[in-house]
PDB file of N, CA and C in Angstrom:
ATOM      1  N   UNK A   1       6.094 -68.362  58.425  1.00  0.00           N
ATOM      2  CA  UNK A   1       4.754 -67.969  58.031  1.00  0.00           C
ATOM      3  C   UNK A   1       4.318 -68.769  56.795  1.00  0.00           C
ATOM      4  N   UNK A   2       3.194 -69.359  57.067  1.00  0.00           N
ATOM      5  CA  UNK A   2       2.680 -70.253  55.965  1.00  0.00           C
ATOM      6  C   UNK A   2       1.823 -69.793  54.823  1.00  0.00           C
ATOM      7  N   UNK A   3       1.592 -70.571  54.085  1.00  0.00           N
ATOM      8  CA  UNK A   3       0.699 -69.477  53.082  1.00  0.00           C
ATOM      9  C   UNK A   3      -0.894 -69.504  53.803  1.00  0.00           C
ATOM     10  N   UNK A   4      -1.335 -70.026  54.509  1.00  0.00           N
ATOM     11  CA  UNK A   4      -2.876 -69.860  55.472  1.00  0.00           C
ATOM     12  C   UNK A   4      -2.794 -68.680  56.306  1.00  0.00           C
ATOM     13  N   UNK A   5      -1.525 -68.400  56.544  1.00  0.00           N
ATOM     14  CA  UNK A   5      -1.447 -67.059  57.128  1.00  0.00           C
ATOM     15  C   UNK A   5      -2.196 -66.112  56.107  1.00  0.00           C
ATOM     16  N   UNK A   6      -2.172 -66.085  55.028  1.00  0.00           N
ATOM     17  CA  UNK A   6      -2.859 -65.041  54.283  1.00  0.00           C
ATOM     18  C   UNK A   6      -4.028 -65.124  54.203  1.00  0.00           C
ATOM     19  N   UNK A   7      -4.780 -66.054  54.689  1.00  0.00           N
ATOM     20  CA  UNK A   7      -6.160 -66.224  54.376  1.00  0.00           C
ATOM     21  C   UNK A   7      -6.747 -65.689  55.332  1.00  0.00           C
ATOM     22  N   UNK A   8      -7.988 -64.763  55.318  1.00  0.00           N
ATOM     23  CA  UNK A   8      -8.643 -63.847  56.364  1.00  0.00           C
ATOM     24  C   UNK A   8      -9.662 -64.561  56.375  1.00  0.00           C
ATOM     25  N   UNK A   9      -9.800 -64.301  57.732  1.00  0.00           N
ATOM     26  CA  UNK A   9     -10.934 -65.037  58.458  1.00  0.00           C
ATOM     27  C   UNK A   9     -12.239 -64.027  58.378  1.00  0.00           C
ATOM     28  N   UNK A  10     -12.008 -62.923  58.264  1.00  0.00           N
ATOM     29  CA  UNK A  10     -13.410 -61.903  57.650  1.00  0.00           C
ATOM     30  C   UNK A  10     -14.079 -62.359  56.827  1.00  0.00           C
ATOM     31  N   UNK A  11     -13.311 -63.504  55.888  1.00  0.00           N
ATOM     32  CA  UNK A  11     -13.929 -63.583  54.367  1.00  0.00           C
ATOM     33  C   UNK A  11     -14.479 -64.915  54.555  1.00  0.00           C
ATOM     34  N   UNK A  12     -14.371 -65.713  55.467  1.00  0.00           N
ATOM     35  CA  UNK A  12     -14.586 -66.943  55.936  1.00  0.00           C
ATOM     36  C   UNK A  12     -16.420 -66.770  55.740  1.00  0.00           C
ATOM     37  N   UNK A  13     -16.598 -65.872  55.565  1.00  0.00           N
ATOM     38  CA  UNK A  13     -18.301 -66.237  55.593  1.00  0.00           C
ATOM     39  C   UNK A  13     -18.466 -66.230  54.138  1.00  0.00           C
ATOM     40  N   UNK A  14     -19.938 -66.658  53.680  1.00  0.00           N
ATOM     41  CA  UNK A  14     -20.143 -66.805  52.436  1.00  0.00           C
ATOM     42  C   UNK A  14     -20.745 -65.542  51.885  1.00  0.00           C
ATOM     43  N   UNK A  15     -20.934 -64.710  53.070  1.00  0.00           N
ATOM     44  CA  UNK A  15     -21.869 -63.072  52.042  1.00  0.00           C
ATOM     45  C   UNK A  15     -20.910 -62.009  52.173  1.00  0.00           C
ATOM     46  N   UNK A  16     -20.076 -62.224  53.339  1.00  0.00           N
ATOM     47  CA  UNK A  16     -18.787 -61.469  53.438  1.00  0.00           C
ATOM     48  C   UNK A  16     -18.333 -61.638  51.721  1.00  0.00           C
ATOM     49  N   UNK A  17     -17.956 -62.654  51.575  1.00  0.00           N
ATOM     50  CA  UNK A  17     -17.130 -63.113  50.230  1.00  0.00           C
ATOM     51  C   UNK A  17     -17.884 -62.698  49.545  1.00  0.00           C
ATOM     52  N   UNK A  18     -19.086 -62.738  49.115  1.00  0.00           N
ATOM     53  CA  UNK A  18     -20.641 -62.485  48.212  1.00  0.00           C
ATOM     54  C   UNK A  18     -19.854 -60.829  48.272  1.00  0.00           C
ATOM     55  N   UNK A  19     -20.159 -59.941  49.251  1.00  0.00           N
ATOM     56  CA  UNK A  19     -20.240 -58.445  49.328  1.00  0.00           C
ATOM     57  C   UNK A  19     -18.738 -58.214  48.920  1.00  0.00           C
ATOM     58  N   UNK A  20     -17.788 -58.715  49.067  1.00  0.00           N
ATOM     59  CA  UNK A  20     -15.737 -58.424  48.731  1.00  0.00           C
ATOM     60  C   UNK A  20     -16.155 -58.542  47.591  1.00  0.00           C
ATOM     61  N   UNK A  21     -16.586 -60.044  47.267  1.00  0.00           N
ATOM     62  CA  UNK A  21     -16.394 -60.044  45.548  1.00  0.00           C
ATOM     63  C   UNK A  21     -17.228 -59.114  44.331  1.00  0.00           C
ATOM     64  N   UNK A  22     -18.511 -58.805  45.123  1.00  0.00           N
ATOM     65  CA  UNK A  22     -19.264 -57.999  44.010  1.00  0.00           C
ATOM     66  C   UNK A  22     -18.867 -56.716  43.727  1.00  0.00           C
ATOM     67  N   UNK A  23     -17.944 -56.248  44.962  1.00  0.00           N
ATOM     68  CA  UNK A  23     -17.747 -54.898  45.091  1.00  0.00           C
ATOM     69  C   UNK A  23     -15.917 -54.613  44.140  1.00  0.00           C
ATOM     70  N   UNK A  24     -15.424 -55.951  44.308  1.00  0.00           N
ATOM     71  CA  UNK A  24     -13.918 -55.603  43.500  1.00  0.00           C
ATOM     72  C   UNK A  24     -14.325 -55.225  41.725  1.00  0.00           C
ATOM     73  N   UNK A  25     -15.448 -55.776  41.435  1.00  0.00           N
ATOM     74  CA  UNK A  25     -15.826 -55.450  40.050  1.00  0.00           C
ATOM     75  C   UNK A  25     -16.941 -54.282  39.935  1.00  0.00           C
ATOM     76  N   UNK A  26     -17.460 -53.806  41.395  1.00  0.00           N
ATOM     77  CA  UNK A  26     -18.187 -52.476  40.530  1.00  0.00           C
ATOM     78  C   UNK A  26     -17.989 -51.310  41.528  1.00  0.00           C
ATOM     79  N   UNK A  27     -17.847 -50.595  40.686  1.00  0.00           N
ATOM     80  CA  UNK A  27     -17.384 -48.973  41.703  1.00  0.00           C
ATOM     81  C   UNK A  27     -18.387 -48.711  42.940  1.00  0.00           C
ATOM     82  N   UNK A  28     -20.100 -49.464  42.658  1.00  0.00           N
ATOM     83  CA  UNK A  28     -20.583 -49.262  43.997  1.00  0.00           C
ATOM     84  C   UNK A  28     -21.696 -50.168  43.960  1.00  0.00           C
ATOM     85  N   UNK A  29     -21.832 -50.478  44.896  1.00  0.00           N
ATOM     86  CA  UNK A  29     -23.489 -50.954  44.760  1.00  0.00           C
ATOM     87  C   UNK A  29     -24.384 -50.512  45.736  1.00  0.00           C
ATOM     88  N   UNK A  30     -25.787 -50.639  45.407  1.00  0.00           N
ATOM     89  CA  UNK A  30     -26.615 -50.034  46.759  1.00  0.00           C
ATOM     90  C   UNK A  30     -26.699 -51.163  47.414  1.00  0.00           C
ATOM     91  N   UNK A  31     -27.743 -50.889  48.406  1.00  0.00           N
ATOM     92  CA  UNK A  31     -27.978 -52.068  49.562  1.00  0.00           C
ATOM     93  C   UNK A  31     -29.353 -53.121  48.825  1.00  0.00           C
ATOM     94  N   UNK A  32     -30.327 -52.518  48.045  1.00  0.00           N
ATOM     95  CA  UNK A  32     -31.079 -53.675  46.956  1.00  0.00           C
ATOM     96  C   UNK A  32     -30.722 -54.606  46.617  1.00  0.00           C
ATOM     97  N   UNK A  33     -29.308 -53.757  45.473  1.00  0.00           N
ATOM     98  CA  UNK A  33     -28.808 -54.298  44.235  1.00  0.00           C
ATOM     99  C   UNK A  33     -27.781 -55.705  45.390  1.00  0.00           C
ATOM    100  N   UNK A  34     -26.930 -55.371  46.266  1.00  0.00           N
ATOM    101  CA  UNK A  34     -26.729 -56.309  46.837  1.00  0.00           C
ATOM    102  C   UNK A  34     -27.653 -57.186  47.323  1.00  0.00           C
ATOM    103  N   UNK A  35     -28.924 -57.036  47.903  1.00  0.00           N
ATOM    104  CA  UNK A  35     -29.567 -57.968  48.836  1.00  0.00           C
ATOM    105  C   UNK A  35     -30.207 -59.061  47.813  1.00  0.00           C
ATOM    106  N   UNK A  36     -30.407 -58.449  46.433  1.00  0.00           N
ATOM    107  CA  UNK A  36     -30.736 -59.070  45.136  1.00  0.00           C
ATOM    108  C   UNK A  36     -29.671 -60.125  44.725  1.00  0.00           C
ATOM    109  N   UNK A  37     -28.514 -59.598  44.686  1.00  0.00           N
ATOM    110  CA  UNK A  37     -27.684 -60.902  44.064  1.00  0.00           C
ATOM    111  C   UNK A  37     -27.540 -61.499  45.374  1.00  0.00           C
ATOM    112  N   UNK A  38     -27.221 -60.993  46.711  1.00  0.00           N
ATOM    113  CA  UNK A  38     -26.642 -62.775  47.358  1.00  0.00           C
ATOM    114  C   UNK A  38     -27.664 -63.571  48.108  1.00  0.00           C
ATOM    115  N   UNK A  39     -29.315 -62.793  47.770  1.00  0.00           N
ATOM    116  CA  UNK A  39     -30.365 -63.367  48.304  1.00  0.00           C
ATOM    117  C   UNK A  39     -30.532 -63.903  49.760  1.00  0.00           C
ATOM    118  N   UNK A  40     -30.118 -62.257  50.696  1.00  0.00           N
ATOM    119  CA  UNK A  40     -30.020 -62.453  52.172  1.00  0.00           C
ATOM    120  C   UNK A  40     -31.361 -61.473  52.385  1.00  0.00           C
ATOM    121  N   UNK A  41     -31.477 -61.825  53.561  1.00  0.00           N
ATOM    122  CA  UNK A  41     -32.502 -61.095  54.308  1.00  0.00           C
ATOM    123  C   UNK A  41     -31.521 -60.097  54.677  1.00  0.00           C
ATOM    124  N   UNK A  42     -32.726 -58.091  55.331  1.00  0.00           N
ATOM    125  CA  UNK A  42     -32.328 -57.208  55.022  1.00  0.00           C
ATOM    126  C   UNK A  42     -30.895 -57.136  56.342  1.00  0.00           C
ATOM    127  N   UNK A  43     -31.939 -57.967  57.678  1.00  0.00           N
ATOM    128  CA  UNK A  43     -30.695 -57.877  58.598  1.00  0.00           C
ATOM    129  C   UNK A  43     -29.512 -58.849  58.348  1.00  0.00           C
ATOM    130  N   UNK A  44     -29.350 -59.522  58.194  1.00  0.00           N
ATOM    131  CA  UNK A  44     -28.307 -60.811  57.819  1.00  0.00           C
ATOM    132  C   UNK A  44     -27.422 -59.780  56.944  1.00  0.00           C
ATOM    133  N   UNK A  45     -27.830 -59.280  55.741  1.00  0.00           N
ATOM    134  CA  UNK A  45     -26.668 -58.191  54.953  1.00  0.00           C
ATOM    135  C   UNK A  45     -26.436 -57.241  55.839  1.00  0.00           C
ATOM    136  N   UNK A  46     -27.406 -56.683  56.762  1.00  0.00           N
ATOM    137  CA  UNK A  46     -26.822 -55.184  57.316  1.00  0.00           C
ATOM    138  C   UNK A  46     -26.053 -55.358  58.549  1.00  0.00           C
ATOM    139  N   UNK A  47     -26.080 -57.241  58.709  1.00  0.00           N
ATOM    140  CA  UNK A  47     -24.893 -57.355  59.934  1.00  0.00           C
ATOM    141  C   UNK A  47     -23.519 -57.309  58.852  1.00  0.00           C
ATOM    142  N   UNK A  48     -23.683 -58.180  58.314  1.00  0.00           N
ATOM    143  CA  UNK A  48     -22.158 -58.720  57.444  1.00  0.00           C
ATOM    144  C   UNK A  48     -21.454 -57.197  57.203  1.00  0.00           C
ATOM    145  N   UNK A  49     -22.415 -56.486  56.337  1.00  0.00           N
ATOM    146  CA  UNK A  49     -21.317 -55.216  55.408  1.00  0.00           C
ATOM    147  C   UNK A  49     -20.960 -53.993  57.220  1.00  0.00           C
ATOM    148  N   UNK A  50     -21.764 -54.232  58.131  1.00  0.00           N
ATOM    149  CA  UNK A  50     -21.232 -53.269  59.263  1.00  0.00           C
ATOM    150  C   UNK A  50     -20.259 -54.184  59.790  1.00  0.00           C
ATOM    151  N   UNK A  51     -20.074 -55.180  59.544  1.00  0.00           N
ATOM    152  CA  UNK A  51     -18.234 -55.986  60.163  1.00  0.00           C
ATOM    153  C   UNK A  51     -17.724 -55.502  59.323  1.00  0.00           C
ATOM    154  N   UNK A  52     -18.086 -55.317  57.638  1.00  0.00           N
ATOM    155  CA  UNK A  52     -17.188 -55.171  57.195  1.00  0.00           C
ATOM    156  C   UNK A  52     -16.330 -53.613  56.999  1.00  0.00           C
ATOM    157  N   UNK A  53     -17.591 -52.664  57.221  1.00  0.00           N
ATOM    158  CA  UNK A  53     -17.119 -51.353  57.611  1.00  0.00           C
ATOM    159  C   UNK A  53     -16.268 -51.457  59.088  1.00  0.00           C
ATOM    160  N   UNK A  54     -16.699 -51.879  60.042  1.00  0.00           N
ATOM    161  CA  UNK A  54     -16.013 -51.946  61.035  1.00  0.00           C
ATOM    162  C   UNK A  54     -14.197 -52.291  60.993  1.00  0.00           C
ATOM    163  N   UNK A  55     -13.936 -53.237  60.059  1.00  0.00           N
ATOM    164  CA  UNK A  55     -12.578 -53.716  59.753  1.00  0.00           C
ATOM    165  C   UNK A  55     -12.185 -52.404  58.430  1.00  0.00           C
ATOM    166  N   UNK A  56     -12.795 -51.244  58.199  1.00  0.00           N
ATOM    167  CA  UNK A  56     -12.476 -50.502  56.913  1.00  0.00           C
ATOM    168  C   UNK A  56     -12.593 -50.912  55.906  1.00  0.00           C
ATOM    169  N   UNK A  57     -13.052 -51.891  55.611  1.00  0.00           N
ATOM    170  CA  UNK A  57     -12.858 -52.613  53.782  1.00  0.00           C
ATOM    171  C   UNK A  57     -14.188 -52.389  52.848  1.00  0.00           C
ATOM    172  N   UNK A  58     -14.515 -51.595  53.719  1.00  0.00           N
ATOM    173  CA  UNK A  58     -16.237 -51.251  53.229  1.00  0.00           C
ATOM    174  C   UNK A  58     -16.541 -49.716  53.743  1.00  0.00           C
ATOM    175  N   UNK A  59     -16.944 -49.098  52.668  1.00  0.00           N
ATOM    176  CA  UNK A  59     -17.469 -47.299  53.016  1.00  0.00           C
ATOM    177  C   UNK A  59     -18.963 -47.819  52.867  1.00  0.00           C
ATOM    178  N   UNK A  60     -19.381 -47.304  53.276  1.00  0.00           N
ATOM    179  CA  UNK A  60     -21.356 -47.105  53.955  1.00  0.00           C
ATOM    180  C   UNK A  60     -21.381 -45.521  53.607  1.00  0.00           C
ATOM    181  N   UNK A  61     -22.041 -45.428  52.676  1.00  0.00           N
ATOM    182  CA  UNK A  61     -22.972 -43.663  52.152  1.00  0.00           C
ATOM    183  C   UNK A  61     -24.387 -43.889  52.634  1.00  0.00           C
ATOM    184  N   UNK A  62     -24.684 -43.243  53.360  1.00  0.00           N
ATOM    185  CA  UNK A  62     -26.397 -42.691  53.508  1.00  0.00           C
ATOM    186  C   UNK A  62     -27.041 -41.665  53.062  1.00  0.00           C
ATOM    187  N   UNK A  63     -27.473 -41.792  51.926  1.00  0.00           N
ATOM    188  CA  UNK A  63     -28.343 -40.700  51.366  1.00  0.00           C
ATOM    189  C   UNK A  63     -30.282 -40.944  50.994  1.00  0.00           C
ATOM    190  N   UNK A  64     -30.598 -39.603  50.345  1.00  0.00           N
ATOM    191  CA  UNK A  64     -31.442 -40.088  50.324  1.00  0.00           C
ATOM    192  C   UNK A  64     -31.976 -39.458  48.205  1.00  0.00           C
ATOM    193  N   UNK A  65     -32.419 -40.352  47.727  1.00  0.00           N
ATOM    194  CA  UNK A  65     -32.950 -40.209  46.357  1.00  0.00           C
ATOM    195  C   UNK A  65     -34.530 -40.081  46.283  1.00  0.00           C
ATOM    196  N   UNK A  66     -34.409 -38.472  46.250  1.00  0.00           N
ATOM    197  CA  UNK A  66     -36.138 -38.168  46.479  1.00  0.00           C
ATOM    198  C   UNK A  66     -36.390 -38.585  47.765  1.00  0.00           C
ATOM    199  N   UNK A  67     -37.172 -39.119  47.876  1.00  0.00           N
ATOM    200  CA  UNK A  67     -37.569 -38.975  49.626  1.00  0.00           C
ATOM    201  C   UNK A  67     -37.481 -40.575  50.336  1.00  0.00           C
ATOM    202  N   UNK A  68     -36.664 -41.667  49.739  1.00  0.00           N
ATOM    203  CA  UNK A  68     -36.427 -42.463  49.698  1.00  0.00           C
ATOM    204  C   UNK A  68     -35.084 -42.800  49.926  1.00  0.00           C
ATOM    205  N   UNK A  69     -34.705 -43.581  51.686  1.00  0.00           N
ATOM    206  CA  UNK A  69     -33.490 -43.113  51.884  1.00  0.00           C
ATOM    207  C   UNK A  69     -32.497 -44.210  50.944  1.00  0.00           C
ATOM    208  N   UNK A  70     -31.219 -44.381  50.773  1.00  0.00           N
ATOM    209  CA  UNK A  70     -30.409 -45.464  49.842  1.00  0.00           C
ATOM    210  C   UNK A  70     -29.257 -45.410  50.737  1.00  0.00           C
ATOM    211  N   UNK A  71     -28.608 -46.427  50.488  1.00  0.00           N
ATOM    212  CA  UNK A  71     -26.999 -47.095  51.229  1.00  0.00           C
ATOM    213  C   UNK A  71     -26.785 -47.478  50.317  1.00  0.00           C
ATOM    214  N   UNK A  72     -25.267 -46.957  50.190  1.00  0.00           N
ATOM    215  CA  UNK A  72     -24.413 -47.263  49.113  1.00  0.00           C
ATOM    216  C   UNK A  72     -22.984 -47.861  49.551  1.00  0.00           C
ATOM    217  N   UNK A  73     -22.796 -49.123  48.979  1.00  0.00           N
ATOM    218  CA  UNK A  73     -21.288 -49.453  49.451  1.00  0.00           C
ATOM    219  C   UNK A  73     -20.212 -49.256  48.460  1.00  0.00           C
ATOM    220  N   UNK A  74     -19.087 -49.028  49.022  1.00  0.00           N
ATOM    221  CA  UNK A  74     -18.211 -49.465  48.140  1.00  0.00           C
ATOM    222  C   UNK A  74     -17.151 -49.876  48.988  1.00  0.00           C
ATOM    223  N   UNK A  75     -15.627 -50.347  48.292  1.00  0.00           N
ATOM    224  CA  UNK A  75     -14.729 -50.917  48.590  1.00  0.00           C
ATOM    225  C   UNK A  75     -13.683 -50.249  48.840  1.00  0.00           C
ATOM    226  N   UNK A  76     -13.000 -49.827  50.066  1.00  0.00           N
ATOM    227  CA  UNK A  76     -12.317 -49.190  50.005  1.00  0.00           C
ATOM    228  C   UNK A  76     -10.583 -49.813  49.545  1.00  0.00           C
ATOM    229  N   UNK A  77      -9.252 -48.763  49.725  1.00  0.00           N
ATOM    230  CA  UNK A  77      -8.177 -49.169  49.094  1.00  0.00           C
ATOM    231  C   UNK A  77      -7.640 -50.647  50.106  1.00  0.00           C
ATOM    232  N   UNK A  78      -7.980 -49.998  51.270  1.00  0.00           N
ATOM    233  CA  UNK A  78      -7.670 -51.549  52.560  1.00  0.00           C
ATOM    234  C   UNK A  78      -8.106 -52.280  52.326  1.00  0.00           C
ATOM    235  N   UNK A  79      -9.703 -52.145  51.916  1.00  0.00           N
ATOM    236  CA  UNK A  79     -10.682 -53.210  51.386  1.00  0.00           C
ATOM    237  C   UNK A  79     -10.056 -54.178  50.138  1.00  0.00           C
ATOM    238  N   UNK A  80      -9.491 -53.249  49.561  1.00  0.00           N
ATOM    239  CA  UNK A  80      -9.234 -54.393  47.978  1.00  0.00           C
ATOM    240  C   UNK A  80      -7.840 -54.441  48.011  1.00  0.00           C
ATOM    241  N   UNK A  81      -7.126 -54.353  48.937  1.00  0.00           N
ATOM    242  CA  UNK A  81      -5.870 -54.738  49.175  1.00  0.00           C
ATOM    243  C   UNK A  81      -6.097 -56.120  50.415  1.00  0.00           C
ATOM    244  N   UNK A  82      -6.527 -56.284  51.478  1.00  0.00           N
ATOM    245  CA  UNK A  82      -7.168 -57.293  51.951  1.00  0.00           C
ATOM    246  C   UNK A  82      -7.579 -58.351  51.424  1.00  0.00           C
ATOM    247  N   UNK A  83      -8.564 -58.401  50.658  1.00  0.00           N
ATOM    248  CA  UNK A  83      -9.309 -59.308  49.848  1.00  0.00           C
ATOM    249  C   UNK A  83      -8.262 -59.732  48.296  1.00  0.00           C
ATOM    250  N   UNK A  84      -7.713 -58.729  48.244  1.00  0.00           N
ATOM    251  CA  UNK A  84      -6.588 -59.328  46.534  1.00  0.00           C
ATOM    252  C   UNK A  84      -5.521 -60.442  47.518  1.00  0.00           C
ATOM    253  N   UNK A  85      -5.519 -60.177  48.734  1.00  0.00           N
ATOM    254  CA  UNK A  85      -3.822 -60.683  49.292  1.00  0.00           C
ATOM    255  C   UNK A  85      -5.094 -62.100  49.462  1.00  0.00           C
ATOM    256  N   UNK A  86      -6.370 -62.165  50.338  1.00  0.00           N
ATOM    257  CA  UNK A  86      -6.771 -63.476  50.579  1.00  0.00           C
ATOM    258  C   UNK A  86      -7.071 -64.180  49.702  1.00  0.00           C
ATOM    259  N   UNK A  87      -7.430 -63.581  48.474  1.00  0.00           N
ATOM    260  CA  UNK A  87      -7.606 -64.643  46.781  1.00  0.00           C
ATOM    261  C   UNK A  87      -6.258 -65.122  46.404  1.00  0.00           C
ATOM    262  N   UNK A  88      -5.143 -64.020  46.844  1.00  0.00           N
ATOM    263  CA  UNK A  88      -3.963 -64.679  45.969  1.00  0.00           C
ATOM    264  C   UNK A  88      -3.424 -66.210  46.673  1.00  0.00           C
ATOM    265  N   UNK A  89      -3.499 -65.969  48.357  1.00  0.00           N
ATOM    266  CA  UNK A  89      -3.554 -67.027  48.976  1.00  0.00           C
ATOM    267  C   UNK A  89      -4.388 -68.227  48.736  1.00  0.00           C
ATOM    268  N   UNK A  90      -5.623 -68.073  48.457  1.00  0.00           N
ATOM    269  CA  UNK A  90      -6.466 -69.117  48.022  1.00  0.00           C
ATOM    270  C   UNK A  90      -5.517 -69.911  46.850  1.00  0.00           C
ATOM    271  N   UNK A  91      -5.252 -68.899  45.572  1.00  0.00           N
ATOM    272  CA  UNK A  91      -5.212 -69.108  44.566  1.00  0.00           C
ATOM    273  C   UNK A  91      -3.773 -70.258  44.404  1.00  0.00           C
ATOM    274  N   UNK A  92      -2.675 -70.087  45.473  1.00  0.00           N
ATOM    275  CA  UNK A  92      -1.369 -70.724  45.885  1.00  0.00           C
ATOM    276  C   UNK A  92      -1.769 -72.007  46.118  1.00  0.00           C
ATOM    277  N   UNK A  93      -2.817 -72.208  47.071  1.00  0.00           N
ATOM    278  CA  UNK A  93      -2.874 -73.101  47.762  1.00  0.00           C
ATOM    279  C   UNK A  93      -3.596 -73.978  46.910  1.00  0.00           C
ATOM    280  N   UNK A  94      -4.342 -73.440  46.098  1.00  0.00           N
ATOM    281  CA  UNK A  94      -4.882 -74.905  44.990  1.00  0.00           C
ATOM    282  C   UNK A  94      -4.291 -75.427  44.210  1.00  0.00           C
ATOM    283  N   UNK A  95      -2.845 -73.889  43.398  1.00  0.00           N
ATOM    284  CA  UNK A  95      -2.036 -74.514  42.633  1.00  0.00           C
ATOM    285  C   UNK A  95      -0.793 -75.732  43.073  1.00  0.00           C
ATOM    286  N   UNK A  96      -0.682 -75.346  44.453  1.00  0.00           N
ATOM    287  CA  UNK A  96      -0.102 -76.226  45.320  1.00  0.00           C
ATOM    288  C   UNK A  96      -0.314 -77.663  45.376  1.00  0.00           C
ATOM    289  N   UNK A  97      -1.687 -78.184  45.240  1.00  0.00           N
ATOM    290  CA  UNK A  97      -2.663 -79.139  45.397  1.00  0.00           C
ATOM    291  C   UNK A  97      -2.990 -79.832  44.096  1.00  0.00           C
ATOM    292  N   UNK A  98      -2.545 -79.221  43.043  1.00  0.00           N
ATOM    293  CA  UNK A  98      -3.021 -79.398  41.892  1.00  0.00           C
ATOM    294  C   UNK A  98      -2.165 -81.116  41.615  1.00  0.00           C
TER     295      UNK A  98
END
């Protein structure tokens, strides 16, 4: 087993990675506050983060604040155990290269 074995192909996209990475540094974000930093349109994010619920690495909350409904993500423990193992792999393979 090589070290590319560790690298997930989930993360292979660039908003996948955008939505893993924003979420390992904050306990949650809504669906705005995301669509604001990785500057996707509303469907393009609401495909990516439902793969990423689909694989577990992502919780989806539906509520509503006042009469205004909100989605809230966060990261779950699979989620940031997934994504720590595919950075550490990244992180091998450059020092490797160096």
């Amino acid at each position: 087993m090589g070290l590319i074995d560790n690298i997930n192909k989930l993360f292979d996209h660039r908003i996948r990675l955008g939505i893993m990475s924003i979420l390992m540094v904050n306990e949650y974000i809504d669906f705005n506050g995301l669509k604001e930093l990785l500057k996707v349109t509303d469907g393009n994010l609401a495909s990516h983060t439902k793969t990423l619920e689909k694989a577990e690495y992502v919780k989806i909350e539906k509520s509503f604040i006042g009469k205004k409904p909100n989605t809230r993500y966060t990261i779950t423990p699979l989620g940031r155990q997934a994504f720590q193992k595919h950075i550490n792999a990244l992180e091998l393979i450059i020092k490797q290269h160096e």
